[in-house]
N, C-alpha and C. Protein backbone atom coordinates (compact mmCIF):
# COMPACT_ATOMS: atom_id res chain seq x y z
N UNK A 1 178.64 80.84 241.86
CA UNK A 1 179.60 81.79 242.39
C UNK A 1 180.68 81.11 243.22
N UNK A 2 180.16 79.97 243.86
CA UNK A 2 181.35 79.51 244.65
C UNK A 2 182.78 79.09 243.73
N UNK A 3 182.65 78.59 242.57
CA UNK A 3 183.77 78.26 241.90
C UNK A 3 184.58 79.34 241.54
N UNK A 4 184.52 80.70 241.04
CA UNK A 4 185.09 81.75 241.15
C UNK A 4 185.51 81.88 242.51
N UNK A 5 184.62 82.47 243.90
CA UNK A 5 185.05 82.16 244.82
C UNK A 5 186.64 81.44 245.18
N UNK A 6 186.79 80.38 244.70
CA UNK A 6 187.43 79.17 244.94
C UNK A 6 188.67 79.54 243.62
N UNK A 7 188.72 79.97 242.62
CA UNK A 7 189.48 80.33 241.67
C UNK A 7 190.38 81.18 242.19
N UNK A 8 189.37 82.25 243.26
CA UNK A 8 190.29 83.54 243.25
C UNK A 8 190.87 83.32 244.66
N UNK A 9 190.38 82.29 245.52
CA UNK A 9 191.32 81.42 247.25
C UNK A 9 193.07 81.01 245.97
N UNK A 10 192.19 80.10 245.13
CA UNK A 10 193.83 79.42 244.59
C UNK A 10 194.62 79.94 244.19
N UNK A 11 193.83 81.59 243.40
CA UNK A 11 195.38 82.61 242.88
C UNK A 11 195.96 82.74 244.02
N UNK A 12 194.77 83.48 245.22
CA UNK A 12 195.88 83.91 246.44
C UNK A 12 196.92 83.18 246.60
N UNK A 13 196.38 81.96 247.32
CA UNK A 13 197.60 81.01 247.75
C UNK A 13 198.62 80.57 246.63
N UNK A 14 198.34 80.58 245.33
CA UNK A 14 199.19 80.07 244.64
C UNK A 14 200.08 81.50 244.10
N UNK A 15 200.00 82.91 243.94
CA UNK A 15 200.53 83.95 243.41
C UNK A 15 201.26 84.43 244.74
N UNK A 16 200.58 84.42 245.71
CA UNK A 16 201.49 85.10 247.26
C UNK A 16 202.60 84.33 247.48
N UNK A 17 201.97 82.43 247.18
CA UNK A 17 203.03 81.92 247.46
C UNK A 17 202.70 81.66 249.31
N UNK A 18 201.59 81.23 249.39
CA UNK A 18 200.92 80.75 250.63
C UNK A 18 201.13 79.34 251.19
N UNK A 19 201.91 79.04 251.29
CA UNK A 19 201.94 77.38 251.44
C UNK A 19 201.54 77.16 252.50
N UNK A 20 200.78 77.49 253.72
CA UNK A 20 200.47 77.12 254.66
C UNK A 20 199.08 77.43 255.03
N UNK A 21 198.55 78.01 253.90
CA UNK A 21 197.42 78.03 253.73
C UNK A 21 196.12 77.46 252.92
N UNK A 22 195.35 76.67 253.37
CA UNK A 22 194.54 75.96 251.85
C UNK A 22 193.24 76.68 251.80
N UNK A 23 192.64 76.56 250.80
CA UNK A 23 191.21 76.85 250.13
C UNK A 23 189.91 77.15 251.46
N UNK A 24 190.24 76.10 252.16
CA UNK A 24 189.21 76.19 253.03
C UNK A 24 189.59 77.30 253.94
N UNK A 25 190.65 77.63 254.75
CA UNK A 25 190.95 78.65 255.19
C UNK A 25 190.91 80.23 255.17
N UNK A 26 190.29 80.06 253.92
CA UNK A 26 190.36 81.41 253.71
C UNK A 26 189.03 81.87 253.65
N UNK A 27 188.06 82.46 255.07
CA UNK A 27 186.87 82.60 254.64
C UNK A 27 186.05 84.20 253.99
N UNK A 28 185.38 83.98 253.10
CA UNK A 28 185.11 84.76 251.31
C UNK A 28 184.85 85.65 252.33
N UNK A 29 184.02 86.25 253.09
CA UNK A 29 183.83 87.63 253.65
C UNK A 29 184.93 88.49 254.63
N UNK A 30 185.93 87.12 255.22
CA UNK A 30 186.85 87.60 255.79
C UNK A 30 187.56 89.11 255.00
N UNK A 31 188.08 90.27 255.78
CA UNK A 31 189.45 91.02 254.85
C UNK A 31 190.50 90.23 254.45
N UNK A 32 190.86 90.79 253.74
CA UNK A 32 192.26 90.34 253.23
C UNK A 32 193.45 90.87 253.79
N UNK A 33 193.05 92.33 254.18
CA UNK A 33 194.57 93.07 254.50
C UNK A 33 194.13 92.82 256.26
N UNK A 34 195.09 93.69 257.10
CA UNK A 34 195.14 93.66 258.24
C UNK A 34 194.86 92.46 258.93
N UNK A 35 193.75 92.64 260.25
CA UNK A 35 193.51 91.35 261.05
C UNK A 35 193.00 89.89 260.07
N UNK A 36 192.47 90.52 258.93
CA UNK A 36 192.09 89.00 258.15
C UNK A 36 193.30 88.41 257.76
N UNK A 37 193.23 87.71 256.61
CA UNK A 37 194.38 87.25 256.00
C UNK A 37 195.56 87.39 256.36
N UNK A 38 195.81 88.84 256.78
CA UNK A 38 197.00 89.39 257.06
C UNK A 38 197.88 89.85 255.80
N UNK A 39 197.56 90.41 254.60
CA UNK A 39 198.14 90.60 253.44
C UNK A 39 198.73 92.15 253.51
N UNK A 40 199.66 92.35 253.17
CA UNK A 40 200.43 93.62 252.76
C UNK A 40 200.03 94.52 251.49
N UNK A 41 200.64 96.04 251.77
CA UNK A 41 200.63 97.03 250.25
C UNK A 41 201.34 96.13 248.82
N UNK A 42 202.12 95.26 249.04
CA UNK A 42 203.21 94.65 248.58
C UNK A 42 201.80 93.35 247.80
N UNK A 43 201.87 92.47 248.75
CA UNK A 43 200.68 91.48 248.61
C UNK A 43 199.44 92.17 247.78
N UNK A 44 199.07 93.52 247.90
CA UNK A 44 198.24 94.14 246.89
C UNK A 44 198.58 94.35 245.48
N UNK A 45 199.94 94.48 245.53
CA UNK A 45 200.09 94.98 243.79
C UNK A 45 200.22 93.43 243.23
N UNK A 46 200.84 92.54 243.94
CA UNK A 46 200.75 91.15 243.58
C UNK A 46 199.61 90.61 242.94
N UNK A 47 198.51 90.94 244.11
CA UNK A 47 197.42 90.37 243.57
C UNK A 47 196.49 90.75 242.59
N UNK A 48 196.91 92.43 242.40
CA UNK A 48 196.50 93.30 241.34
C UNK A 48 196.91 92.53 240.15
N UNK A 49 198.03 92.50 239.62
CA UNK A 49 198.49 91.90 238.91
C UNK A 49 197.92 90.81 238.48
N UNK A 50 197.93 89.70 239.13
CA UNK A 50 197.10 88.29 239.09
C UNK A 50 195.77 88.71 238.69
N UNK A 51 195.11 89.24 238.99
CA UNK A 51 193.76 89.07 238.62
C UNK A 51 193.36 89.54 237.33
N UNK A 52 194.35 90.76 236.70
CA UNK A 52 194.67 91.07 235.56
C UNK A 52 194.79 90.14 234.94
N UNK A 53 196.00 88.99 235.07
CA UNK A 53 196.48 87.72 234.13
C UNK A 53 195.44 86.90 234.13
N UNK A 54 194.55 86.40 235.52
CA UNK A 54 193.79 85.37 235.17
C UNK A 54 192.34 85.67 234.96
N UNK A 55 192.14 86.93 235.13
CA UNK A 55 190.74 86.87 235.28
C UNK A 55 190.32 88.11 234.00
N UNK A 56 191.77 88.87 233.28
CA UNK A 56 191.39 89.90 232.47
C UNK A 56 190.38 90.99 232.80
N UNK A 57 190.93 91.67 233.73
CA UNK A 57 190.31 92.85 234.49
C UNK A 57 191.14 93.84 234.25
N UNK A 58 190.53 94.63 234.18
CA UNK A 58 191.53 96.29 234.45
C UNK A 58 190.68 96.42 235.38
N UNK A 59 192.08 97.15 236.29
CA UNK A 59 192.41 97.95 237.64
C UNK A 59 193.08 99.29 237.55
N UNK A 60 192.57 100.31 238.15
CA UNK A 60 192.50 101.69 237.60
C UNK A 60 193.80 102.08 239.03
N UNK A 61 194.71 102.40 239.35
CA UNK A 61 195.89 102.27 240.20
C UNK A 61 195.50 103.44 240.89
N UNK A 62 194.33 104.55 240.50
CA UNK A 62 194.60 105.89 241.30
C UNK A 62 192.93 105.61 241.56
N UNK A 63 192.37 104.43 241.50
CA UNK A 63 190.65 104.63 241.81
C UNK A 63 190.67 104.70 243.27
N UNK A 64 189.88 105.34 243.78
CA UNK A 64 189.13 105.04 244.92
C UNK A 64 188.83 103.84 245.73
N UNK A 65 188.15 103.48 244.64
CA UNK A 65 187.55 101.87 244.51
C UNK A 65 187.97 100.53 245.03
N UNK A 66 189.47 100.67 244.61
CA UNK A 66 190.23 99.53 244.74
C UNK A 66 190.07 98.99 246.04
N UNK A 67 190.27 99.95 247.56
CA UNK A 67 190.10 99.47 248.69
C UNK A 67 189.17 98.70 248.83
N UNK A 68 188.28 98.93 248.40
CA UNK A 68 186.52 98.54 248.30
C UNK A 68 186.87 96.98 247.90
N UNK A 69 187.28 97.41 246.53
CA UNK A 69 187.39 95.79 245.40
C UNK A 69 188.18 94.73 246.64
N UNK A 70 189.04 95.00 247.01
CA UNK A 70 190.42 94.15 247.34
C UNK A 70 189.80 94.15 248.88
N UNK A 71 188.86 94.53 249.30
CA UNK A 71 188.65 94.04 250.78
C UNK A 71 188.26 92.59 251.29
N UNK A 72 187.76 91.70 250.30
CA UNK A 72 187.46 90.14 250.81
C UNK A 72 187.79 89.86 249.18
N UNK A 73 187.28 88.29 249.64
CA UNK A 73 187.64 87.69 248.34
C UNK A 73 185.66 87.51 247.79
N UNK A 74 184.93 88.08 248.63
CA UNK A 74 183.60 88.15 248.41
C UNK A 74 183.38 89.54 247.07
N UNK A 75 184.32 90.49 247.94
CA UNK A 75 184.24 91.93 247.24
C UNK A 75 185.53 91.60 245.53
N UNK A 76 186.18 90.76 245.58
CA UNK A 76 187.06 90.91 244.47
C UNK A 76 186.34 89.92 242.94
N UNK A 77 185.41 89.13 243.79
CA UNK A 77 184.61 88.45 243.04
C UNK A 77 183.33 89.71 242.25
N UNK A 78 182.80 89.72 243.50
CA UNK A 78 181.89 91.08 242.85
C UNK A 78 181.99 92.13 241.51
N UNK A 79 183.76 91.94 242.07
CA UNK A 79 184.78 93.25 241.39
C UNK A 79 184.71 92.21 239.59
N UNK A 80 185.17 90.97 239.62
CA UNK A 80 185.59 90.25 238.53
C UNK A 80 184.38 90.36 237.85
N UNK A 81 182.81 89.99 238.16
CA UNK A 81 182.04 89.74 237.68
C UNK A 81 181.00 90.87 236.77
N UNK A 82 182.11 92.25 237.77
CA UNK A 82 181.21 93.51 237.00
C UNK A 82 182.09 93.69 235.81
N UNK A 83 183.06 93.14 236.06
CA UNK A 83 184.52 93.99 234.61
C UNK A 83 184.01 92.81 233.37
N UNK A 84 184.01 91.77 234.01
CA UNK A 84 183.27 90.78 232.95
C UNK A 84 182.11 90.96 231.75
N UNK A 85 181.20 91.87 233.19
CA UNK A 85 179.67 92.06 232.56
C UNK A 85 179.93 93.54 231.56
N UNK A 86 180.94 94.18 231.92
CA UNK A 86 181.23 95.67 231.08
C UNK A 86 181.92 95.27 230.11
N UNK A 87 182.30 93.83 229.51
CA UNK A 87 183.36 93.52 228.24
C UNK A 87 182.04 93.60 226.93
């Protein structure tokens, strides 16, 4: 799991466009939005997007869920590995 983990640190930083942030910094249970990371509504559709391109997920835009999915990079892994297991 850690290499996914670590897949989905490098979209962040590499799709947000994080340059001041590396891999290690970003810790997997931390949030993403608010006091964690500090990521935006904006930074969400971004990363929506991305995970679509690299990881071939559908994301449902009116779910519930999504808050859930997109809260760490612990929970977006979780998220990748169930859309995986439903192909």
């Amino acid at each position: 799991m850690a290499d996914i983990d670590t897949d989905i640190k490098q979209m962040i930083i590499t799709e947000l466009e994080l340059e001041d942030i590396a891999i290690e910094d970003i810790d997997t249970e931390a949030p993403l939005f608010g006091d964690g990371l500090g990521l935006d509504s904006i930074d969400a559709l971004e990363l929506g997007l991305a995970l679509q391109k690299n990881f071939n997920v559908k994301i449902d835009a009116n779910s519930e869920q999504n808050k859930e999915h997109f809260y760490s990079v612990a929970s977006l892994r979780n998220f990748v590995l169930a859309q995986s297991a439903s192909q």
